[in-house]
N, C-alpha and C. Protein backbone atom coordinates (compact mmCIF):
# COMPACT_ATOMS: atom_id res chain seq x y z
N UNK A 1 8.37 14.60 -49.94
CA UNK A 1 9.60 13.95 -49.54
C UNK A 1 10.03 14.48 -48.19
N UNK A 2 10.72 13.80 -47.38
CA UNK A 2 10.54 14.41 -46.10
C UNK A 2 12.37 13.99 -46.25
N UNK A 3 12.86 14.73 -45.01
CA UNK A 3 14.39 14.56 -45.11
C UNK A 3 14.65 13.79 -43.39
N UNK A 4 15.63 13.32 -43.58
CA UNK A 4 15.54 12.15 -41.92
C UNK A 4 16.21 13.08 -40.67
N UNK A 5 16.32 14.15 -40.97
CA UNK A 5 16.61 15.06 -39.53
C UNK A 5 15.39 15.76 -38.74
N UNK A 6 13.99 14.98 -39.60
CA UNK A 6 12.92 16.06 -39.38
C UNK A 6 12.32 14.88 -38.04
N UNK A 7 12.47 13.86 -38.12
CA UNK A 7 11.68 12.99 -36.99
C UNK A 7 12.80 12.54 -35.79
N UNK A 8 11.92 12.65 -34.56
CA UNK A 8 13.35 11.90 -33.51
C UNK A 8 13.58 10.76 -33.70
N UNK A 9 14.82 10.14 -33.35
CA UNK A 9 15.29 8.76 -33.30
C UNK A 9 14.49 8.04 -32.38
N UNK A 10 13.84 7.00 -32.74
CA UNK A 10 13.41 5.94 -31.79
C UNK A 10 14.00 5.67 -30.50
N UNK A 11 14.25 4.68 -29.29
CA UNK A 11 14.88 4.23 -28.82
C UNK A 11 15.63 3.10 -29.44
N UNK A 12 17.08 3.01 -28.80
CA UNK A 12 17.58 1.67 -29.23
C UNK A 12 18.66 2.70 -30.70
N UNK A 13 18.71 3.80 -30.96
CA UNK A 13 19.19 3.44 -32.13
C UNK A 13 20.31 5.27 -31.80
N UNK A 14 21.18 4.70 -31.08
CA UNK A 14 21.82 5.85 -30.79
C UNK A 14 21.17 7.07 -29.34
N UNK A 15 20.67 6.48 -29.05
CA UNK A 15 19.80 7.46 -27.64
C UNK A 15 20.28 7.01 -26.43
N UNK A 16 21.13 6.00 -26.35
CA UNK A 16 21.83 5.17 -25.24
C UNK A 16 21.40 5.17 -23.97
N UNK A 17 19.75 5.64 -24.41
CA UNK A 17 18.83 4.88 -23.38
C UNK A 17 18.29 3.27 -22.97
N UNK A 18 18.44 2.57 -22.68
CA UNK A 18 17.82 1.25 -23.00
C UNK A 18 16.61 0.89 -21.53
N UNK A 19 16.16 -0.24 -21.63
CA UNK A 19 14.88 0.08 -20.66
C UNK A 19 15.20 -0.55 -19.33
N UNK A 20 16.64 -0.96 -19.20
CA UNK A 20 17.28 -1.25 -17.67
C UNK A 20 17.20 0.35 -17.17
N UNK A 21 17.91 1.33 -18.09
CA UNK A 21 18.36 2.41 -17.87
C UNK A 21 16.62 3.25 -17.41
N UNK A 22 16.08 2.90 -17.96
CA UNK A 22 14.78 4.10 -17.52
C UNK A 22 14.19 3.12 -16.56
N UNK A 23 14.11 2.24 -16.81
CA UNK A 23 13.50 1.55 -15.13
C UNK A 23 14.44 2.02 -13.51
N UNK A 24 15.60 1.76 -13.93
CA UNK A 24 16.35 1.92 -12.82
C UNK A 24 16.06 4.04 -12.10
N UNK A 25 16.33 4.61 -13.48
CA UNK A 25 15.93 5.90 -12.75
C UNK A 25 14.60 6.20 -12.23
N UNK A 26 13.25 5.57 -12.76
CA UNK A 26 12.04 5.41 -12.47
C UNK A 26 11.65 5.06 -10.61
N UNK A 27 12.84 3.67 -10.48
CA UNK A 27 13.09 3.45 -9.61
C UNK A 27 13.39 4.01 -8.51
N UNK A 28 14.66 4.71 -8.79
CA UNK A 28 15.48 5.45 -8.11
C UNK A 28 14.53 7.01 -7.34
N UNK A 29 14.22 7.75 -8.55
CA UNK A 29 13.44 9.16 -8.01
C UNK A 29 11.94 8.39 -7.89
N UNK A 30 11.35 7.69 -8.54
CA UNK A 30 9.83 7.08 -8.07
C UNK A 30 9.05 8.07 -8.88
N UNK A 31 7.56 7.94 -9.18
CA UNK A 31 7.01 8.37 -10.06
C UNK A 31 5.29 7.84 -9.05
N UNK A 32 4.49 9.65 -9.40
CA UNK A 32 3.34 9.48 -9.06
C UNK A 32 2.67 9.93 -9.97
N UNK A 33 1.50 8.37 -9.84
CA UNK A 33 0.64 9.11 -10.91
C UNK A 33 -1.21 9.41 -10.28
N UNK A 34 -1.85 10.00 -10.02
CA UNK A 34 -3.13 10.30 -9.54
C UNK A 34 -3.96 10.63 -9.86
N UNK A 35 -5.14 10.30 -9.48
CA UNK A 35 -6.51 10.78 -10.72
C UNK A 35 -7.48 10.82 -9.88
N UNK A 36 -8.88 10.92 -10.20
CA UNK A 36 -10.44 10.85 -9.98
C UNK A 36 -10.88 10.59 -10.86
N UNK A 37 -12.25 9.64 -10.34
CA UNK A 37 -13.24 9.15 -11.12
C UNK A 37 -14.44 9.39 -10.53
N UNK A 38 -15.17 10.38 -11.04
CA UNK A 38 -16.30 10.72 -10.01
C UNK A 38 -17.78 10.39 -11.39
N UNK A 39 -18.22 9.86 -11.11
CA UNK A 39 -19.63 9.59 -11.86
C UNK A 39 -21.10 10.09 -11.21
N UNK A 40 -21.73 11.13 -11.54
CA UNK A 40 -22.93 12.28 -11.39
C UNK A 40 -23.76 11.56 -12.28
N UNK A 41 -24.88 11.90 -11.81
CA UNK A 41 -25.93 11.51 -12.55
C UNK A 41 -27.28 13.05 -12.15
N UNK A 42 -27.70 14.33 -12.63
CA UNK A 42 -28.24 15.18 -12.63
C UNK A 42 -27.39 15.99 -11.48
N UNK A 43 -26.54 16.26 -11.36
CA UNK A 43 -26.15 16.64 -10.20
C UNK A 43 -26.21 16.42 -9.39
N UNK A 44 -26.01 14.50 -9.16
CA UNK A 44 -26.32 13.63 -7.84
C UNK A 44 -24.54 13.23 -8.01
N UNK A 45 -23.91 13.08 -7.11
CA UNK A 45 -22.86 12.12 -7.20
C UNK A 45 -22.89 10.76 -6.25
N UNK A 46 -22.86 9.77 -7.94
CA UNK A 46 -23.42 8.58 -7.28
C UNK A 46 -21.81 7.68 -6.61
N UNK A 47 -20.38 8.21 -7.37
CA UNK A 47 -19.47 7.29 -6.99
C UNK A 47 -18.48 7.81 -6.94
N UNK A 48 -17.14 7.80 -6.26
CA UNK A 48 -16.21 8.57 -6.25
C UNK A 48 -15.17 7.77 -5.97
N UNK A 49 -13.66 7.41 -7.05
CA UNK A 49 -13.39 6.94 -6.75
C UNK A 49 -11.67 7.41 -7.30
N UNK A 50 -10.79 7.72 -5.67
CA UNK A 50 -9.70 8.10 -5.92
C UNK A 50 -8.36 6.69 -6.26
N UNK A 51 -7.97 7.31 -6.83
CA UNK A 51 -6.39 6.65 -7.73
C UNK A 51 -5.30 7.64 -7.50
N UNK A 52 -4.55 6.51 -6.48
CA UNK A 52 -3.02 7.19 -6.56
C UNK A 52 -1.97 6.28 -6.30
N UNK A 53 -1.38 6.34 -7.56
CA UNK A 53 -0.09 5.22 -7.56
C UNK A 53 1.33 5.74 -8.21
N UNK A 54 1.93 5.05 -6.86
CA UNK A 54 3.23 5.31 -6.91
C UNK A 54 4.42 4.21 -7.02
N UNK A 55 5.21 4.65 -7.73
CA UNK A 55 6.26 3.50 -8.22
C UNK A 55 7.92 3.73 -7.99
N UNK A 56 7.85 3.17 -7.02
CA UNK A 56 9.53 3.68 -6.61
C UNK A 56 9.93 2.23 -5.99
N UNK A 57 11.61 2.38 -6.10
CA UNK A 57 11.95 1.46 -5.34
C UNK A 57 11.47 1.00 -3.87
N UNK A 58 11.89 0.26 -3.11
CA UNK A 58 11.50 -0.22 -1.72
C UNK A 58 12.38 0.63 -0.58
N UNK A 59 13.37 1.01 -1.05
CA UNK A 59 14.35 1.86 -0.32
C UNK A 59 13.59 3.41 -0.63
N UNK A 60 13.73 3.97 -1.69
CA UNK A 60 12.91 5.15 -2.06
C UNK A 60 11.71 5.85 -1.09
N UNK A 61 10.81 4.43 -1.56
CA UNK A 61 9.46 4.65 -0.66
C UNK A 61 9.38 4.40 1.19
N UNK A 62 10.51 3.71 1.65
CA UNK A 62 10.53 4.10 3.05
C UNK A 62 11.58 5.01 3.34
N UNK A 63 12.38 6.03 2.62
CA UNK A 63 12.53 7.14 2.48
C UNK A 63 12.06 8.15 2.39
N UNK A 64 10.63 7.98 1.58
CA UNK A 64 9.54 9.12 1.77
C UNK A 64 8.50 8.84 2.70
N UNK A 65 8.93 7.84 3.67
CA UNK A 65 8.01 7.26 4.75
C UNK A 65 6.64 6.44 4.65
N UNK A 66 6.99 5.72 3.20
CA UNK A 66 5.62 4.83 2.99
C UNK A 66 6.26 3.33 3.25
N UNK A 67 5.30 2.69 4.24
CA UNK A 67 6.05 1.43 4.93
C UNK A 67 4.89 0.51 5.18
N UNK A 68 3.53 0.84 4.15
CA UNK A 68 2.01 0.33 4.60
C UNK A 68 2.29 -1.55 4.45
N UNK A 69 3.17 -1.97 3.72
CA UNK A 69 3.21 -3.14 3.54
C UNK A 69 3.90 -4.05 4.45
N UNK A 70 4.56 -3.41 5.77
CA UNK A 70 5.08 -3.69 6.44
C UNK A 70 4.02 -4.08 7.11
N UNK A 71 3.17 -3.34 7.75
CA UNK A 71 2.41 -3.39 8.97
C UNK A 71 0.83 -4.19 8.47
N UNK A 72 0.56 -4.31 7.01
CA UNK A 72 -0.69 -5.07 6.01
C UNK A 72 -0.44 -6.52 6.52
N UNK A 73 -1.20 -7.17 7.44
CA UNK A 73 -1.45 -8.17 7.59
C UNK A 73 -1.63 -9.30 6.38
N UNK A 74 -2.21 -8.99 5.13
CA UNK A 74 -2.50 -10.01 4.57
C UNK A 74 -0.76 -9.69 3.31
N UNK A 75 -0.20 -8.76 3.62
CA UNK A 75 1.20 -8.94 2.69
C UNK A 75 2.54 -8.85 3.45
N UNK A 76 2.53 -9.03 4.99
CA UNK A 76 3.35 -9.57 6.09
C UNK A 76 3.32 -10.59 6.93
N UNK A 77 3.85 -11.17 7.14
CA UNK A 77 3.99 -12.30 7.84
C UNK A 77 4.00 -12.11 9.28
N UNK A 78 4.94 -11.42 9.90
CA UNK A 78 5.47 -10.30 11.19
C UNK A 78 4.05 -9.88 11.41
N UNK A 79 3.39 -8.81 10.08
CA UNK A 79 1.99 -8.25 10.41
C UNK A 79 0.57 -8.81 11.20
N UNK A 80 1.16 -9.94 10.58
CA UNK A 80 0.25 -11.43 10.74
C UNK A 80 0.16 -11.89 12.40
N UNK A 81 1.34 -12.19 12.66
CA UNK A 81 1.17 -12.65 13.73
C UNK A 81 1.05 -11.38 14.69
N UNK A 82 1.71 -10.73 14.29
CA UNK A 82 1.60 -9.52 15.43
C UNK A 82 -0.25 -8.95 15.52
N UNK A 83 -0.89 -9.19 14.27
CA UNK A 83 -2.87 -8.67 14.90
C UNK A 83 -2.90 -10.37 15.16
N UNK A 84 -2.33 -11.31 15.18
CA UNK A 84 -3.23 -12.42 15.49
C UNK A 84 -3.08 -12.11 17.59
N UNK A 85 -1.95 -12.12 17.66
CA UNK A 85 -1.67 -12.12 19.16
C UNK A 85 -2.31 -10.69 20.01
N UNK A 86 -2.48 -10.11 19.05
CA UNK A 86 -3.21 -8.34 19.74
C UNK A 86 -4.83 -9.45 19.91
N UNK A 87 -5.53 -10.01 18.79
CA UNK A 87 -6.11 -10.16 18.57
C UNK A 87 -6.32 -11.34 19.89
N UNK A 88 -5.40 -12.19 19.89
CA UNK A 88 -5.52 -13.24 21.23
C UNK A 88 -5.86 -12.33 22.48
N UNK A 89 -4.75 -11.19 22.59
CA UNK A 89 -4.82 -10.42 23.80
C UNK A 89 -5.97 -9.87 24.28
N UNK A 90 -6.60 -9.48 23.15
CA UNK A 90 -8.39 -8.74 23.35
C UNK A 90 -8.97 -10.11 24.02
N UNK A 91 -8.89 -11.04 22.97
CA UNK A 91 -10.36 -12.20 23.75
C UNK A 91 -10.00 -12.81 25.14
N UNK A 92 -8.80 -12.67 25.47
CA UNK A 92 -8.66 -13.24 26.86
C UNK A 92 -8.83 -12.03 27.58
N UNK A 93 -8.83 -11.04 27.20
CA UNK A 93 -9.21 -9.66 28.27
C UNK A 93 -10.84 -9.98 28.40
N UNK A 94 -11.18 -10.19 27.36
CA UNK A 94 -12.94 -9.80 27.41
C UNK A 94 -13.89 -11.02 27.95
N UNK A 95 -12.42 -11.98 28.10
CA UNK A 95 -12.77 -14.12 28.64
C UNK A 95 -13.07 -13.27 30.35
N UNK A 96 -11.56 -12.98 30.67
CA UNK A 96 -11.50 -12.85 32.06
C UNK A 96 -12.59 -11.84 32.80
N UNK A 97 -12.96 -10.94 31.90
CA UNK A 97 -14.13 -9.79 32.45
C UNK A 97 -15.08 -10.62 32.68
N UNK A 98 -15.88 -11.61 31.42
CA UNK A 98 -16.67 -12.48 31.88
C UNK A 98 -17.05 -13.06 32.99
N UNK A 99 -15.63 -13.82 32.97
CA UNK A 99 -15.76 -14.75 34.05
C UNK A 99 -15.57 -13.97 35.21
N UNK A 100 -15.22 -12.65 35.40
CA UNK A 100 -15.65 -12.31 36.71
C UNK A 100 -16.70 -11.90 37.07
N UNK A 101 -17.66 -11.32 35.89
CA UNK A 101 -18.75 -10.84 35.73
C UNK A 101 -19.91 -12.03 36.13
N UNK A 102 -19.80 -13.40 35.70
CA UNK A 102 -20.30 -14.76 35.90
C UNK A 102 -21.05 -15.25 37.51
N UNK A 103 -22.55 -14.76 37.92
CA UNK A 103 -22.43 -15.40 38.90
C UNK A 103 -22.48 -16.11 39.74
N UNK A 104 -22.01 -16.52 41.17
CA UNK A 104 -21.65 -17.80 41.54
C UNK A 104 -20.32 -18.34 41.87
N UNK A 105 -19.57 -18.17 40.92
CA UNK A 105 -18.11 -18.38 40.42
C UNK A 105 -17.16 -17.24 41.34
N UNK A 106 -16.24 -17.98 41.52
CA UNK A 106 -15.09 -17.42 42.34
C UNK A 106 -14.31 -15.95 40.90
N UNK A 107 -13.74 -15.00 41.09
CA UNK A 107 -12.84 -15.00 40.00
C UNK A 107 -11.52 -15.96 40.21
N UNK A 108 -11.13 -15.92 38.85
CA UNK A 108 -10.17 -16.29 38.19
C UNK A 108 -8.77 -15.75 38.26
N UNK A 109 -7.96 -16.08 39.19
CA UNK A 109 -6.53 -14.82 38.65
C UNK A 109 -5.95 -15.44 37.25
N UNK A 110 -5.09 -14.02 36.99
CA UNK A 110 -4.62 -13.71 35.59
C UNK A 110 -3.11 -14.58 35.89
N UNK A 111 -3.09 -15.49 34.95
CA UNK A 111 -2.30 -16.62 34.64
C UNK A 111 -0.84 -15.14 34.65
């Protein structure tokens, strides 16, 4: 026979935790979790593969100076255009070398 002071209370039933409440602090301080996965085969290592994830708010994490999604081209828009036009800027640098390099041809001035 067991007596009911011997097990903890669940959530939900007097712990006046609920799961707005632990998300929001989760949120708030952020939470890391990190690992390795390294797979050997005779004392060869054939794969190595690091895990590290972190879960904090958006305010949080450019508080601790992580802002990679800002500047990720394929999850910014801003990111986007900003390597497309770097990206314009290179091929007309490397157009105009050409064409001065080209010969015969007058150069070209820079528009």
């Amino acid at each position: 026979m067991t007596t009911p002071g011997r097990f903890p209370e669940p959530y939900g039933q007097g712990s006046g935790a609920n799961l707005g409440d632990i998300l929001e602090r989760v949120l708030d301080k952020g939470v890391v979790i990190a690992g390795d996965i390294r797979i050997n085969l005779l004392d060869i290592e054939l794969l190595t593969i690091k895990l590290r994830l972190i879960v904090a708010s958006v305010d949080k994490a450019k508080e601790m100076g992580i802002d990679w999604w800002e500047t990720d081209p394929a999850l910014s828009s801003r990111a986007r255009r900003d390597e497309l036009a770097r990206e314009n800027a290179e091929l007309r640098e490397r157009l105009a070398r050409l064409e001065e390099l080209e010969p015969g041809r007058e150069p070209r001035e820079a528009p």
